[in-house]
Protein backbone atom coordinates (compact mmCIF):
# COMPACT_ATOMS: atom_id res chain seq x y z
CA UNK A 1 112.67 115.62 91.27
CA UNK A 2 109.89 114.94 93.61
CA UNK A 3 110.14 111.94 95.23
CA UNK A 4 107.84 111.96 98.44
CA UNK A 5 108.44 115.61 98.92
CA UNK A 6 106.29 118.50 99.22
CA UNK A 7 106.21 122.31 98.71
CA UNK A 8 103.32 123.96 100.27
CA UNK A 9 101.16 120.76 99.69
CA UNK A 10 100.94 117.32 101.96
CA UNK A 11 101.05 114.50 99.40
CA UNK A 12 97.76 113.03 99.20
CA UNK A 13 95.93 111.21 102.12
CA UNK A 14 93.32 110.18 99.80
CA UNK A 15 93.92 106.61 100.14
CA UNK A 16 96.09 104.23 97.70
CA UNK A 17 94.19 101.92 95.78
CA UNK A 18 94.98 98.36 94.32
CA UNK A 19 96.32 97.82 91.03
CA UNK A 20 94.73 100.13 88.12
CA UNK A 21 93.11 98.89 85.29
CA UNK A 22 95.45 99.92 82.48
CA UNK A 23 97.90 98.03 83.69
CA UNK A 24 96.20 95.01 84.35
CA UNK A 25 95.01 95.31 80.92
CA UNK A 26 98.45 95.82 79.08
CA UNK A 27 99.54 92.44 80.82
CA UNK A 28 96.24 90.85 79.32
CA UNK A 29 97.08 92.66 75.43
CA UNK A 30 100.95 90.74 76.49
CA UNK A 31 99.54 87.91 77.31
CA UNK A 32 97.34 87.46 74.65
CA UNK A 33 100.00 88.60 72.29
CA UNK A 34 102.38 85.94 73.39
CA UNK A 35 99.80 83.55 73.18
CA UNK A 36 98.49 84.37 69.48
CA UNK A 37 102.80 84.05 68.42
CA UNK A 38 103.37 80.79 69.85
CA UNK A 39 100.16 79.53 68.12
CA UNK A 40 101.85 80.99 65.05
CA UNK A 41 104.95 79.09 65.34
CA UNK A 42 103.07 75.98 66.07
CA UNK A 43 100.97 75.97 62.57
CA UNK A 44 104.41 76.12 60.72
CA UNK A 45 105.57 73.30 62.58
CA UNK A 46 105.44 69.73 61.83
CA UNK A 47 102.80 67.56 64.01
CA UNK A 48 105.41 65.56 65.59
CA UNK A 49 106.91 69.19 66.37
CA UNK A 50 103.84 70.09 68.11
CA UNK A 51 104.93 73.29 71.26
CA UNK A 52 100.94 74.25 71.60
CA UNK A 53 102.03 73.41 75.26
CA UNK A 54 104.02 76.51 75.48
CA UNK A 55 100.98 78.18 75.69
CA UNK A 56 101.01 77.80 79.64
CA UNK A 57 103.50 81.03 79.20
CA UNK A 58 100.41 83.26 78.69
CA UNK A 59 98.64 82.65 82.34
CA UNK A 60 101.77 82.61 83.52
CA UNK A 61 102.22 86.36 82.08
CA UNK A 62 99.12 87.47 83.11
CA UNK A 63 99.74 86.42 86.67
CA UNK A 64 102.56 89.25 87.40
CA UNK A 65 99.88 91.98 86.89
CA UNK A 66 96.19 90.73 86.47
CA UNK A 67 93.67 89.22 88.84
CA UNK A 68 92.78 85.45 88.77
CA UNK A 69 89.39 85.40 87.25
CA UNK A 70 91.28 86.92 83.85
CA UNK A 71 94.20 84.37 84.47
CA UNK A 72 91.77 81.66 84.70
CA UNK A 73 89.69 82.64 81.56
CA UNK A 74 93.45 82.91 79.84
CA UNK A 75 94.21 79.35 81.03
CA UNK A 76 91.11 78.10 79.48
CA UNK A 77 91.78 80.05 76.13
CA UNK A 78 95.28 78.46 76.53
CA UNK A 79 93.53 74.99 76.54
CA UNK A 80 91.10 75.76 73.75
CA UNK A 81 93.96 76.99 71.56
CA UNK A 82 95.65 73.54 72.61
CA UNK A 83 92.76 71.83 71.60
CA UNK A 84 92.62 73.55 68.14
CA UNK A 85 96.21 73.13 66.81
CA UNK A 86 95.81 69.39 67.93
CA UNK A 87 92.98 69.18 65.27
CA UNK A 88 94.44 71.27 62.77
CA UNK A 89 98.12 69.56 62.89
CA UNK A 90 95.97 66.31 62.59
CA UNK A 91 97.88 64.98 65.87
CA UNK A 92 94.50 64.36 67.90
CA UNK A 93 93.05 64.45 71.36
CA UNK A 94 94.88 61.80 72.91
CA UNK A 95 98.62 62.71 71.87
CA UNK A 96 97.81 66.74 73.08
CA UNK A 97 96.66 65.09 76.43
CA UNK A 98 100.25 65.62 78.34
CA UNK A 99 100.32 69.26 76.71
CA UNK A 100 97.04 69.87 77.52
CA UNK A 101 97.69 68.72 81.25
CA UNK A 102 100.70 71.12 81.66
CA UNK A 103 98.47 74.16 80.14
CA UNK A 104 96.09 72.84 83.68
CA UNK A 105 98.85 72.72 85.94
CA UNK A 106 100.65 75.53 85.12
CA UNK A 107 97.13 77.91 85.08
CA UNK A 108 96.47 76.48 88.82
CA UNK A 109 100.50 77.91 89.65
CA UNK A 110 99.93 81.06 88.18
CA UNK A 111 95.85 81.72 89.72
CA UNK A 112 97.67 81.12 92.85
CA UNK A 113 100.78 83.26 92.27
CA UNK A 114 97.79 86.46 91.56
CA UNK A 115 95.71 85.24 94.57
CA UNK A 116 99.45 85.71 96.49
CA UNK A 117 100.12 88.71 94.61
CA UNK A 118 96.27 90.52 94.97
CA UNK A 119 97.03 89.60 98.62
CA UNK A 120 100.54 91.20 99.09
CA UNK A 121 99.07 94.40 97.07
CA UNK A 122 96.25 94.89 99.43
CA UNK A 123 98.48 94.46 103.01
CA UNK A 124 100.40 97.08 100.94
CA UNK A 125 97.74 99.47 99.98
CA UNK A 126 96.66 99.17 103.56
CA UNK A 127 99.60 100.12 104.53
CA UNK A 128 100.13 103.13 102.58
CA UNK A 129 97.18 104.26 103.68
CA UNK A 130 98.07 104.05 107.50
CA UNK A 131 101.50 105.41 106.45
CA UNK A 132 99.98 108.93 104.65
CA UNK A 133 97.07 108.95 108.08
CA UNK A 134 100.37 108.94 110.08
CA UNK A 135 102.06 112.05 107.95
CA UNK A 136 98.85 114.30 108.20
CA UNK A 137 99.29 113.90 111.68
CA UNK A 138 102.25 114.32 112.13
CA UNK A 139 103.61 116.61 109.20
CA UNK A 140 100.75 118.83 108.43
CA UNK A 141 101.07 121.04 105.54
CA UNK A 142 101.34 124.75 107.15
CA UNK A 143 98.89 127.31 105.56
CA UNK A 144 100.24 130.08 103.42
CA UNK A 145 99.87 132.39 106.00
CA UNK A 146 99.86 131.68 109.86
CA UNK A 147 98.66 134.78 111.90
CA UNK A 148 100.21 137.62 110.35
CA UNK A 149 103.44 135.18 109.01
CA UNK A 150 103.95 134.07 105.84
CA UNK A 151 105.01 130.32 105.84
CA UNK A 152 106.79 127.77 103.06
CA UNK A 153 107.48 124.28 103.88
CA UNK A 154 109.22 121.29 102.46
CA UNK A 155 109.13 117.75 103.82
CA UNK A 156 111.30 114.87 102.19
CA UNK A 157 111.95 111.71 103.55
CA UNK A 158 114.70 109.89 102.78
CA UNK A 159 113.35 106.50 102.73
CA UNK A 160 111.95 106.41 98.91
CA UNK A 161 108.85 104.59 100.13
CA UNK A 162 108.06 106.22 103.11
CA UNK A 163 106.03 109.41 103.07
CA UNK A 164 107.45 110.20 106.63
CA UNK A 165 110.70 110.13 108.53
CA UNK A 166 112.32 111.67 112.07
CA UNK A 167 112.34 115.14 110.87
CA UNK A 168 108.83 117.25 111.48
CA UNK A 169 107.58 120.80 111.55
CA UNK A 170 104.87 123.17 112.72
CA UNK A 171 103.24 126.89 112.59
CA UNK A 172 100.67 127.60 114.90
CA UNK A 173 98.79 130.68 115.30
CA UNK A 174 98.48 131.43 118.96
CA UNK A 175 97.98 134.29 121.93
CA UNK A 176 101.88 134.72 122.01
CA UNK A 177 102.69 135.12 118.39
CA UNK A 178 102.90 132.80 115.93
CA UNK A 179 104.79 129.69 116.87
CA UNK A 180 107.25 127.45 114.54
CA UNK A 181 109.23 124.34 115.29
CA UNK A 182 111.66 122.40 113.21
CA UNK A 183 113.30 119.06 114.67
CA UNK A 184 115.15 116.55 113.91
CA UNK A 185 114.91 113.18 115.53
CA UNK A 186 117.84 110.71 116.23
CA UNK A 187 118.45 108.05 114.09
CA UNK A 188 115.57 106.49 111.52
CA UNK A 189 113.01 104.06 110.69
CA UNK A 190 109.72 103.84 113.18
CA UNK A 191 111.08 104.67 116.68
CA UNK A 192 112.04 107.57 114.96
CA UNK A 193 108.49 108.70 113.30
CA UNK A 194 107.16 108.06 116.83
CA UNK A 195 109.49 110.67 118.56
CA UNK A 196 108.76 112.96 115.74
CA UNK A 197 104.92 112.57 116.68
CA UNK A 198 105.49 112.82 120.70
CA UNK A 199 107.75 116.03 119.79
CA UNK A 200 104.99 117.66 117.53
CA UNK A 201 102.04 116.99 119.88
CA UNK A 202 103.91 118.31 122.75
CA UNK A 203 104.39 121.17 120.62
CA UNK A 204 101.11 121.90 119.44
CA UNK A 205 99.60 121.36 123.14
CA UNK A 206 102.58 123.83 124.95
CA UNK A 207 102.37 126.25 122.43
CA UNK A 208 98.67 127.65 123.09
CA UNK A 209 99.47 127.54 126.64
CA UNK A 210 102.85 128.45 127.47
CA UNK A 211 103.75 132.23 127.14
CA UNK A 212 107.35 131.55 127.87
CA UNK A 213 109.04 130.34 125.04
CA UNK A 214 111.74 128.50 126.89
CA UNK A 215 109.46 126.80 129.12
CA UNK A 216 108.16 125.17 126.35
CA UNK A 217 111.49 124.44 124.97
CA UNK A 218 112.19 123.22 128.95
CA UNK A 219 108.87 120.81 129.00
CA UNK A 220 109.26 119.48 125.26
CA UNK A 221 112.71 118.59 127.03
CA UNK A 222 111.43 116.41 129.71
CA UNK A 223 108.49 114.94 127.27
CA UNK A 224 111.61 113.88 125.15
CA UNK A 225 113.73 112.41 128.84
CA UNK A 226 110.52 110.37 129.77
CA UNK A 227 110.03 108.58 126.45
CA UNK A 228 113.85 108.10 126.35
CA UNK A 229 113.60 106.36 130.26
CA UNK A 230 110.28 104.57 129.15
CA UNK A 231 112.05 102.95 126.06
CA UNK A 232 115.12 101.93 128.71
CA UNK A 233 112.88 100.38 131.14
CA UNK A 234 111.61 98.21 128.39
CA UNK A 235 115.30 96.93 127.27
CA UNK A 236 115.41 99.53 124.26
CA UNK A 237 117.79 101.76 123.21
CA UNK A 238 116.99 104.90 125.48
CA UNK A 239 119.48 107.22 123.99
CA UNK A 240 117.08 109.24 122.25
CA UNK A 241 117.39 112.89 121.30
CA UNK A 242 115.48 115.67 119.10
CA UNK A 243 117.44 118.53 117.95
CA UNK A 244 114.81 121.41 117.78
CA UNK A 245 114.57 125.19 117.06
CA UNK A 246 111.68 126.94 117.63
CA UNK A 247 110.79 130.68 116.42
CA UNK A 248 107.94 132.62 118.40
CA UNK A 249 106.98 136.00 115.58
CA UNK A 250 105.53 139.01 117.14
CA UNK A 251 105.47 141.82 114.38
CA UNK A 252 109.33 142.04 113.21
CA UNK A 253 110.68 140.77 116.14
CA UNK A 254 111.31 136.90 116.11
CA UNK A 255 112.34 135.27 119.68
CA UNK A 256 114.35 131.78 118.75
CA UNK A 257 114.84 128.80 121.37
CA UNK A 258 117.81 126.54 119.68
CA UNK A 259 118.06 123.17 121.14
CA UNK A 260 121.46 121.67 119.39
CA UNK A 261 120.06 122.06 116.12
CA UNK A 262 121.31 123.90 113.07
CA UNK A 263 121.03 127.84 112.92
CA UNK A 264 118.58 129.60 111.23
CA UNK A 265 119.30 131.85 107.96
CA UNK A 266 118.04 135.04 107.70
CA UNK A 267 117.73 136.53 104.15
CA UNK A 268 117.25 140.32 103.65
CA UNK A 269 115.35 141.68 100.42
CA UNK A 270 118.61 142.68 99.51
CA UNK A 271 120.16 139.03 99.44
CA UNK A 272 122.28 139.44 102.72
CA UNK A 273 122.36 135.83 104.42
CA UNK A 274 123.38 136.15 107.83
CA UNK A 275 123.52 133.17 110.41
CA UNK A 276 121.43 133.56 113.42
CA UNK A 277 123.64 131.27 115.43
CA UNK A 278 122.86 131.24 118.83
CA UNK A 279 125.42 133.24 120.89
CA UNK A 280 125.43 129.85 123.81
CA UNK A 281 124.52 126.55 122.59
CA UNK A 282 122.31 124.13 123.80
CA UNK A 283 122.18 120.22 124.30
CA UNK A 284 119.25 118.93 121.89
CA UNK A 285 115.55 117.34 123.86
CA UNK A 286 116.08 114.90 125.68
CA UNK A 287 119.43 115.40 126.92
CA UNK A 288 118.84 118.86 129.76
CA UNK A 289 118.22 120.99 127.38
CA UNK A 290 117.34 125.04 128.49
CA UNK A 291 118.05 126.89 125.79
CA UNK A 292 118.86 131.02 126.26
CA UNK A 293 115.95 133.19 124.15
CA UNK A 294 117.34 135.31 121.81
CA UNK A 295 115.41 137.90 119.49
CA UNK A 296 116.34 139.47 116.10
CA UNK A 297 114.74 142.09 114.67
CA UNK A 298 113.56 141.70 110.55
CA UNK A 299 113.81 144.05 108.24
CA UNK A 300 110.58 144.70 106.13
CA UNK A 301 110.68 141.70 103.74
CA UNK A 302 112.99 139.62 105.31
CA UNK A 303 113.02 136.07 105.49
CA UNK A 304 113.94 133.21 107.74
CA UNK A 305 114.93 129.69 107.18
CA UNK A 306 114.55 126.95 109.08
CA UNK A 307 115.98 123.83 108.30
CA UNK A 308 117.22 120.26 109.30
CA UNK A 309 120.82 119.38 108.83
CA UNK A 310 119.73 116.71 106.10
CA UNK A 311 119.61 119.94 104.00
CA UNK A 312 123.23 120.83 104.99
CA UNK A 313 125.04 117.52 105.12
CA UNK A 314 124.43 116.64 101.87
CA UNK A 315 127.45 115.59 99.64
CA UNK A 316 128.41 115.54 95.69
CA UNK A 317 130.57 113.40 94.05
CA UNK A 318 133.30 115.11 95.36
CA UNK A 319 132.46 114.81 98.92
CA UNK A 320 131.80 118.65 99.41
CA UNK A 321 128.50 119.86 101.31
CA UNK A 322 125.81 121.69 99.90
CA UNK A 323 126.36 125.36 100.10
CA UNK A 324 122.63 126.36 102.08
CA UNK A 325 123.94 129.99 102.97
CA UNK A 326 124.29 130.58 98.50
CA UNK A 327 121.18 128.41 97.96
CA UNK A 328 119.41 130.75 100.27
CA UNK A 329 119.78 133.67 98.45
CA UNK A 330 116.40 132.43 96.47
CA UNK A 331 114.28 133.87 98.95
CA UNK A 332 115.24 137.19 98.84
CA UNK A 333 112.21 137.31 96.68
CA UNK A 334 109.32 136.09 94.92
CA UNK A 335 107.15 133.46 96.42
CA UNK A 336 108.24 131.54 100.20
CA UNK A 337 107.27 128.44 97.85
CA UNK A 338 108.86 129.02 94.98
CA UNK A 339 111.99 129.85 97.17
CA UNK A 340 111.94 126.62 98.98
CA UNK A 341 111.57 124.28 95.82
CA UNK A 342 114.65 126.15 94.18
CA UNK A 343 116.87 125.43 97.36
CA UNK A 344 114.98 121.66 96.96
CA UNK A 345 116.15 121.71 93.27
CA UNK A 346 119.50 122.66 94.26
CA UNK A 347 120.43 120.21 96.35
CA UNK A 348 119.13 117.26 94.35
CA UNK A 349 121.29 118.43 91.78
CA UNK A 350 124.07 119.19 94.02
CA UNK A 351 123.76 115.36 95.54
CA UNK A 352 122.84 113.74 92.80
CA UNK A 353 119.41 112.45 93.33
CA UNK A 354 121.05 110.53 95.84
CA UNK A 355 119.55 112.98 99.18
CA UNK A 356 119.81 110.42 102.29
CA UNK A 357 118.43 112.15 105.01
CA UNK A 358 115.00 113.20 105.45
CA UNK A 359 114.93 117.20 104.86
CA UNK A 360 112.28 119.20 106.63
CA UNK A 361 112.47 122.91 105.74
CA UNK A 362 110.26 126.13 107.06
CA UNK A 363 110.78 129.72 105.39
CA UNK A 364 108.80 132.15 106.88
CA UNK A 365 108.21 136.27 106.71
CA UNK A 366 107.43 138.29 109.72
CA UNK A 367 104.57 140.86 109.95
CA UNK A 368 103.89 139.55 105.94
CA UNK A 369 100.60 141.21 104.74
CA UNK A 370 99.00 140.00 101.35
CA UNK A 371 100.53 141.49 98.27
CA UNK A 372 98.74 141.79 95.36
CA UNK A 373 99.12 139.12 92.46
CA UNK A 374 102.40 140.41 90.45
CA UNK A 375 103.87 142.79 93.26
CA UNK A 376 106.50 141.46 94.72
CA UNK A 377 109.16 140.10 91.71
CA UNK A 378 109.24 136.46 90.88
């Protein structure tokens, strides 16, 4: 079910390498393969039936997954083998010549299909490599426990390739609480990944500072306006927006700022799911946003979910969304983790496999303390 999700873990930022050698080796065993059957065939057949230059097939093989210098020594095998069922088919040198010569030719196509191929892999391991830099920057796995909070995350996105999208998160530990922020950029593709990281920085920076929670709400709003006007100026689409909601956690009391996004769940021990919808809406970042604080008070093992609407407007075959508030009901207990991959479970099979939006999720529990292994049910 994974596809470039995570639960609790970042996917790794170790670097992507080229190629590995097992495969690069079963093309060679193919290769080789093909190579010793053709020769097989050939024996059987008459001289004047001679096909020894169908042996240009195995660099030609090798070429899709191996590098050149083992296409090359191929292509010479090729050649020798040529050389060999000339002799033993009693046809000579000088009538193999022409199959000989298409063995040459067709080894120099396929070394420089692998020198394109080695070429195109690198750019793309390069890539990949920029790409996951970019995610730990801008999607950093949250801790198991931020200030007194207990935190699960999730982040899918819905590009198959990509290991970031427009959606992004946070938890930050800081002098007013501990600080969360789920958002949800407009549209997709890399405009989008670089509001997500503008939205996330501002976060982190406003956070530490700011001890009013809608005045960092209010300044994430005009971060969002000025990137929108810069993009204009420059003859882009300006008409970017973030939908946000952020949660500030002191003790059981969580404050929530909701900027046009979706409303938080909150899930009692019990397995009550009750919408924290917020009581008068506000336009997303970017757009005047100044979103009303309001606070709910958590009952002792209570959790909340944050979310992006990726995780709500999913469809089945029948067209009908996934039901989040019954999906929810998970995290009445056990592990935040273990919660958040069952809802993650859920809706891939509720869609399908085919989930596509990205899908950014945050589950946290208010004035958590650190339960022995085995006390709280699984």
């Amino acid at each position: 079910m994974d596809r470039s999700g995570q639960s609790g873990a970042v996917p790794s930022t170790g670097g992507a390498e080229l190629g590995s050698a097992g495969s690069e080796a079963r093309w060679l065993a193919v290769s080789v393969a093909v190579m010793a059957i053709l020769a097989a065939i050939d024996l059987t057949l008459p001289s004047n039936a001679n096909i020894s230059g169908a042996l240009v097939v195995a660099p030609f093989l090798a070429s899709v997954g191996s590098r050149p210098k083992p296409v090359a020594a191929l292509g010479a095998l090729a050649v020798l083998a040529a050389l060999g069922l000339a002799d033993a088919d009693g046809s000579g040198l000088h009538a193999s010549a022409a199959r000989v010569s298409v063995i040459l030719v067709g080894t120099g196509v396929a070394l420089e299909a692998a020198r394109v191929r080695v070429r195109r892999e690198r750019r793309l391991v390069d890539l990949t490599n920029v790409s996951q830099a970019a995610q730990a920057a801008i999607i950093r796995q949250p801790p198991p426990m931020v200030g007194e909070v207990a935190v699960g995350s999730w982040y899918e996105a819905s590009v198959r390739a990509a290991t970031v999208g427009g959606d992004c998160y946070e938890a930050l530990d800081t002098n007013f609480g501990t600080r969360l922020l789920v958002g949800d950029v407009r549209g997709h593709g890399l405009p989008s990944v670089r509001l997500a990281a503008l939205v996330v920085g501002g976060f982190r920076a406003l956070a530490h500072v700011e001890p009013d929670l809608a005045t960092v709400a209010h300044e994430l709003d005009l971060l969002v306006s000025r990137y929108a006007r810069d993009l204009g100026s420059a003859g882009v689409d300006g008409e970017e927006f973030v939908t946000a909601v952020m949660a500030e956690v002191r003790g059981s009391t969580v404050t929530l700022a909701n900027c046009g996004h979706p409303p938080p769940l909150l899930v009692t021990p019990e397995g009550k799911v009750t919408v924290l919808a917020a009581s008068s809406p506000s336009p997303p970042l970017g757009v005047g946003s100044d979103p009303d604080l309001e606070s709910v008070a958590v009952p002792a093992g209570g959790r909340v979910l944050l979310y992006t609407d990726g995780l709500i407007e999913a469809r089945d075959a029948s067209g009908a969304f996934f039901d989040l508030e019954a999906a929810a009901v998970v995290l009445a207990e056990g592990p935040l983790d273990d919660g958040v991959r069952t809802i993650m479970a859920a809706l891939e099979a509720h869609a399908s496999g085919r989930v596509t939006d990205d899908v950014a999720i945050l589950a946290f529990e208010p004035a958590a303390r650190r339960a022995p292994a085995g006390e709280r049910a699984r």
